[in-house]
N, C-alpha and C. Protein backbone atom coordinates (compact mmCIF):
# COMPACT_ATOMS: atom_id res chain seq x y z
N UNK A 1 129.84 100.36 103.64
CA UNK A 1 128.48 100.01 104.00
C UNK A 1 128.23 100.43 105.45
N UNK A 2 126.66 100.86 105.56
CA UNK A 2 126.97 101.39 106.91
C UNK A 2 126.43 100.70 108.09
N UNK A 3 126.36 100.43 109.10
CA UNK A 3 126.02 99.52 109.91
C UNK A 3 124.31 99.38 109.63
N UNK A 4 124.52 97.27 109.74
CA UNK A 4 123.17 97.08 109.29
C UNK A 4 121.94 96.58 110.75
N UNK A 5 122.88 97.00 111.75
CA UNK A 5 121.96 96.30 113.01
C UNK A 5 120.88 96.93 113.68
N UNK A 6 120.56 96.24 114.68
CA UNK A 6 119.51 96.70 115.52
C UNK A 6 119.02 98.45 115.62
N UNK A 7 118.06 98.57 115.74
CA UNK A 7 117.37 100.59 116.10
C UNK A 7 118.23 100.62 117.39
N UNK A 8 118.93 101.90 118.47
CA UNK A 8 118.53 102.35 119.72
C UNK A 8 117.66 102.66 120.40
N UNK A 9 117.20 102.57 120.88
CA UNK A 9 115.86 103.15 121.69
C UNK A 9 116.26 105.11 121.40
N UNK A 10 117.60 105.22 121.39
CA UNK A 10 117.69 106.98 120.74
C UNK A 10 117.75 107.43 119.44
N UNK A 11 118.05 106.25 119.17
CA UNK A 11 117.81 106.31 117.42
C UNK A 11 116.51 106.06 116.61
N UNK A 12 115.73 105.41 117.57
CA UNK A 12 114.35 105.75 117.30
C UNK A 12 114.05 106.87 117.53
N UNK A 13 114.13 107.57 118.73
CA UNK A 13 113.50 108.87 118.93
C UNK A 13 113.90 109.86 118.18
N UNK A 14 115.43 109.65 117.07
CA UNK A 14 115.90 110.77 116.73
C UNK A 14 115.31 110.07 115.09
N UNK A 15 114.74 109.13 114.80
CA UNK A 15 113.97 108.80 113.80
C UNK A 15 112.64 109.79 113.37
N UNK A 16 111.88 109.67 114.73
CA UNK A 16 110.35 110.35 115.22
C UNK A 16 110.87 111.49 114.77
N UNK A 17 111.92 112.40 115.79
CA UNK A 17 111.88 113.94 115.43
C UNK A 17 112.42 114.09 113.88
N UNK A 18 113.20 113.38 113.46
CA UNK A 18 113.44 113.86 111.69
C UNK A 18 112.20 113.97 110.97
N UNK A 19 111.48 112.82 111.40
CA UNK A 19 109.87 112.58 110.68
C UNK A 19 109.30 113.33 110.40
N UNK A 20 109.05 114.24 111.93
CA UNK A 20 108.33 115.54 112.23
C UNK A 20 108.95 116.53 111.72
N UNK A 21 110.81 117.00 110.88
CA UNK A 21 111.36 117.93 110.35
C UNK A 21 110.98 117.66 109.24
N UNK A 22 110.16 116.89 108.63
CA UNK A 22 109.89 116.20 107.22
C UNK A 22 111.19 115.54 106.57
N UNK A 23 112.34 115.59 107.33
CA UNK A 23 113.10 114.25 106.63
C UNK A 23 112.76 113.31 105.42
N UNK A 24 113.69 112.99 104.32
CA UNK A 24 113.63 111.59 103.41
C UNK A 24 114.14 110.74 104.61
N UNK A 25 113.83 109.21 104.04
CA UNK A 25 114.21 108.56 104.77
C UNK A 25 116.04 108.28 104.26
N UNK A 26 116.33 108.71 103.19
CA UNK A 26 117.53 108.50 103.04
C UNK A 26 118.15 109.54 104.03
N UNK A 27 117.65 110.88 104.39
CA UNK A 27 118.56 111.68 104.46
C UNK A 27 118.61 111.25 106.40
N UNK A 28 117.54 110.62 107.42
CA UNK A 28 117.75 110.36 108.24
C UNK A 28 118.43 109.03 108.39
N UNK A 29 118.63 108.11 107.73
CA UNK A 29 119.50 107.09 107.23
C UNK A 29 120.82 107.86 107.83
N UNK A 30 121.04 108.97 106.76
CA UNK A 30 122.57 109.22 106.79
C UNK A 30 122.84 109.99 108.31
N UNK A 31 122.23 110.31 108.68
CA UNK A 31 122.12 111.54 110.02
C UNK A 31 122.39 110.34 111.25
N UNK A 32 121.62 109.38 110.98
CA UNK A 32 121.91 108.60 112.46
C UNK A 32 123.25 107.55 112.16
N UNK A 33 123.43 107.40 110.51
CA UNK A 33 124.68 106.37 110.76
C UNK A 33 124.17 105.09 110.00
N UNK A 34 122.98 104.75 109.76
CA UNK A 34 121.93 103.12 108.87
C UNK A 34 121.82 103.62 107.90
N UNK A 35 122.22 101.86 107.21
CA UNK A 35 121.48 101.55 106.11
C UNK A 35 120.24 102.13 105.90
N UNK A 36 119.86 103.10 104.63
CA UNK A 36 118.24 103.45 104.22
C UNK A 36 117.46 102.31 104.59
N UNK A 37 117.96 101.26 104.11
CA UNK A 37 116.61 99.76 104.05
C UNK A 37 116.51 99.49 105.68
N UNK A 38 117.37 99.74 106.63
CA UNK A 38 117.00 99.79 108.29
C UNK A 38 115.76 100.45 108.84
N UNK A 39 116.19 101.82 107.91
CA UNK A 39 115.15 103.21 108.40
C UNK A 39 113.29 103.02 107.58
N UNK A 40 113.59 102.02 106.52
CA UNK A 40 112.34 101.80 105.56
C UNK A 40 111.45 100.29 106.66
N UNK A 41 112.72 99.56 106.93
CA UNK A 41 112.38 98.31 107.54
C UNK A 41 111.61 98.97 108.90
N UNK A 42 112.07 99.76 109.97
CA UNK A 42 111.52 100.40 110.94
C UNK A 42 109.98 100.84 110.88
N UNK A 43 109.98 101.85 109.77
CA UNK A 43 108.76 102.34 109.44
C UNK A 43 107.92 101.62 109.16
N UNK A 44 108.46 100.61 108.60
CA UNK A 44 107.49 99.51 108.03
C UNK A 44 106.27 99.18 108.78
N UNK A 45 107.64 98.68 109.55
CA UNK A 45 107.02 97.76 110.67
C UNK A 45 106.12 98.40 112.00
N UNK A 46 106.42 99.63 112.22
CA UNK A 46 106.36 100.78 113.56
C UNK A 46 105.54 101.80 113.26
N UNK A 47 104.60 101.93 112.38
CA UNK A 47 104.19 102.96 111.92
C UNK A 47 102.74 102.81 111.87
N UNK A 48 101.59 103.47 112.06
CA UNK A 48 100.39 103.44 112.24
C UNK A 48 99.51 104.74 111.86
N UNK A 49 98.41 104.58 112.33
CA UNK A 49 97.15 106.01 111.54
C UNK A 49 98.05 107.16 112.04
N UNK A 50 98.37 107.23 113.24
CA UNK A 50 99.17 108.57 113.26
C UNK A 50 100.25 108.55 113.41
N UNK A 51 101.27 107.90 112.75
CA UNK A 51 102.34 107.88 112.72
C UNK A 51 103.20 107.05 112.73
N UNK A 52 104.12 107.58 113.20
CA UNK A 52 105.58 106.52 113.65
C UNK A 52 105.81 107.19 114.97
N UNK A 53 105.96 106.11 115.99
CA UNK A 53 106.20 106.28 117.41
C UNK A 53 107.17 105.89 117.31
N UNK A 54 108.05 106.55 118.48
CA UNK A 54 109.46 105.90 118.76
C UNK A 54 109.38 104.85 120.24
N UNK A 55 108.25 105.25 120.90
CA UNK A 55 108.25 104.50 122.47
C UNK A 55 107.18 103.42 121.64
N UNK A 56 106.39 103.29 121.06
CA UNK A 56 105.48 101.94 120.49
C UNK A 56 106.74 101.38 119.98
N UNK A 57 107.96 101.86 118.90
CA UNK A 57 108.37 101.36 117.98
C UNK A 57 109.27 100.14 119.26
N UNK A 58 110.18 100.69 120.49
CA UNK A 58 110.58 100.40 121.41
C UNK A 58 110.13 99.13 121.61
N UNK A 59 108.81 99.52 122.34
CA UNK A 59 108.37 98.40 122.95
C UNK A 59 108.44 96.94 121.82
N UNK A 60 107.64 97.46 120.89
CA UNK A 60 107.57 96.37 119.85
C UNK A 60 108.82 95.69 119.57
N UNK A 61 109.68 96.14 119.98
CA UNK A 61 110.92 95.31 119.66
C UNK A 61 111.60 94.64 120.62
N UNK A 62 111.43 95.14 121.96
CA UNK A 62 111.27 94.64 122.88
C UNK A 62 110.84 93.16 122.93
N UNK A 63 109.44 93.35 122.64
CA UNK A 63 108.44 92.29 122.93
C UNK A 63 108.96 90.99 121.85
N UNK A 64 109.87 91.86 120.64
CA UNK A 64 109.78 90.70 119.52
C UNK A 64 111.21 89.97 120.35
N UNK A 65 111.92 91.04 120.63
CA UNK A 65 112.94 90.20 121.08
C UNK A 65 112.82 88.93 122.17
N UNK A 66 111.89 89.62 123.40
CA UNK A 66 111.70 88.34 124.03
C UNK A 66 111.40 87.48 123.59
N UNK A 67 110.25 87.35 122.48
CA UNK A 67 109.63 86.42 122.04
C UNK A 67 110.76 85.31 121.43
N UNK A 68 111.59 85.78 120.43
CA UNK A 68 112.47 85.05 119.90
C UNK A 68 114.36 84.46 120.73
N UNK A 69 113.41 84.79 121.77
CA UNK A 69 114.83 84.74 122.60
C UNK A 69 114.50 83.60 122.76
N UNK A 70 113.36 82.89 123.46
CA UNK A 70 113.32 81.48 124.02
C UNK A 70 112.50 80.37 122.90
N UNK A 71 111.91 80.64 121.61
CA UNK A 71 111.77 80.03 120.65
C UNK A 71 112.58 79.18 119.72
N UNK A 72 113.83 78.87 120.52
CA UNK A 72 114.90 78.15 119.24
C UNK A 72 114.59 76.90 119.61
N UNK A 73 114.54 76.15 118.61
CA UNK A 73 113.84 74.72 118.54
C UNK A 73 115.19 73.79 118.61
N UNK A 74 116.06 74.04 118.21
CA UNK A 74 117.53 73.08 118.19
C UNK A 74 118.46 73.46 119.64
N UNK A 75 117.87 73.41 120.96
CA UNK A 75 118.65 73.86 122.09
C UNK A 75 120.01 73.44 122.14
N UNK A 76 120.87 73.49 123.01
CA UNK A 76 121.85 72.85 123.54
C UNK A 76 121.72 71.79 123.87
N UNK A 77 120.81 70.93 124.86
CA UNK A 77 120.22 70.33 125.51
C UNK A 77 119.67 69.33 124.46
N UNK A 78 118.86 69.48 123.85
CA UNK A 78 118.65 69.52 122.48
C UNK A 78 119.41 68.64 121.83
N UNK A 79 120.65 69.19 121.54
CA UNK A 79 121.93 69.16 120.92
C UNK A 79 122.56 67.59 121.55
N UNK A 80 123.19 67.80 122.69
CA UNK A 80 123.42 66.81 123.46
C UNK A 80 122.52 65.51 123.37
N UNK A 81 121.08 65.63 123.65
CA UNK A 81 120.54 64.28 123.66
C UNK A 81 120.69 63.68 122.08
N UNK A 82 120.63 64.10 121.26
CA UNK A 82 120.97 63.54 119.71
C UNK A 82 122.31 63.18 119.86
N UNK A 83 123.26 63.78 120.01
CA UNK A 83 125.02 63.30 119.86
C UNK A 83 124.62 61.95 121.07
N UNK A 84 124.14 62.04 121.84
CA UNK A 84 124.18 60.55 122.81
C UNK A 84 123.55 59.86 121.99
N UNK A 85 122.52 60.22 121.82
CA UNK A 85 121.48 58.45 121.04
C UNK A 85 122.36 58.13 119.60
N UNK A 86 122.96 59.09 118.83
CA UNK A 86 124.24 58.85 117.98
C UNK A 86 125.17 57.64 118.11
N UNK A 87 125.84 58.23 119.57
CA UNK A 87 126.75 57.40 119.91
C UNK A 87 126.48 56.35 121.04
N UNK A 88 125.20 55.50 120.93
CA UNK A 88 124.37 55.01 121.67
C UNK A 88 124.42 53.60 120.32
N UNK A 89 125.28 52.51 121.11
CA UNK A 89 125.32 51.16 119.88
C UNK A 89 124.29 50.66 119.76
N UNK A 90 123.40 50.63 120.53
CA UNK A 90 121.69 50.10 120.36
C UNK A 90 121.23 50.95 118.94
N UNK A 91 121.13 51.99 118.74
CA UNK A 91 121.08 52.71 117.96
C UNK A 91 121.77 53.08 116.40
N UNK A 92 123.02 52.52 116.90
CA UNK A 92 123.31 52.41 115.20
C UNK A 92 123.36 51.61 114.07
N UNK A 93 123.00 51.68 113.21
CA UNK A 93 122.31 51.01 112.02
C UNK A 93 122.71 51.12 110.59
N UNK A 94 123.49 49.55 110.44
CA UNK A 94 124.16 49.24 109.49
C UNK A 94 123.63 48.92 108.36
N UNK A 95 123.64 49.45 106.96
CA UNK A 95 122.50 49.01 105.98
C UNK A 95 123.43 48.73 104.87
């Protein structure tokens, strides 16, 4: 199986120019090293009236990444204040 992770920022661009050689998406799949469903998932998502950009596709992932970097709802911090009120005898409750 071939690696299922993240685009490069050069592996996008070498996405764009296959595009423009008229590439399948299987056959640029195999050229950069991804899973087909990576190269379908990309396009999917990155692709517009004229095209598929590799510097839009960039950014956009960029942006998603920040976004989901500081969105986790179960922190550390988080984490900690529950294990205290846990082990907090006011709090536990015998039924």
């Amino acid at each position: 199986m071939k690696n299922k992770k993240h685009l490069t920022r050069e592996q996008r661009y070498q996405i764009e120019a296959l595009l423009v050689a008229k590439k399948s998406q299987k056959e640029i799949a195999e050229i950069i090293g991804k899973d087909k469903s990576v190269i379908s998932r990309a396009l999917s998502r990155n692709s517009h009236k004229r095209g598929y950009s590799a510097r839009l596709a960039q950014e956009y992932a960029d942006l998603r990444k920040a976004r989901f970097k500081y969105e986790r709802k179960f922190t550390q911090t988080l984490k900690r204040q529950v294990m205290a009120h846990q082990q907090n005898p006011l709090f536990k409750h015998k039924f």
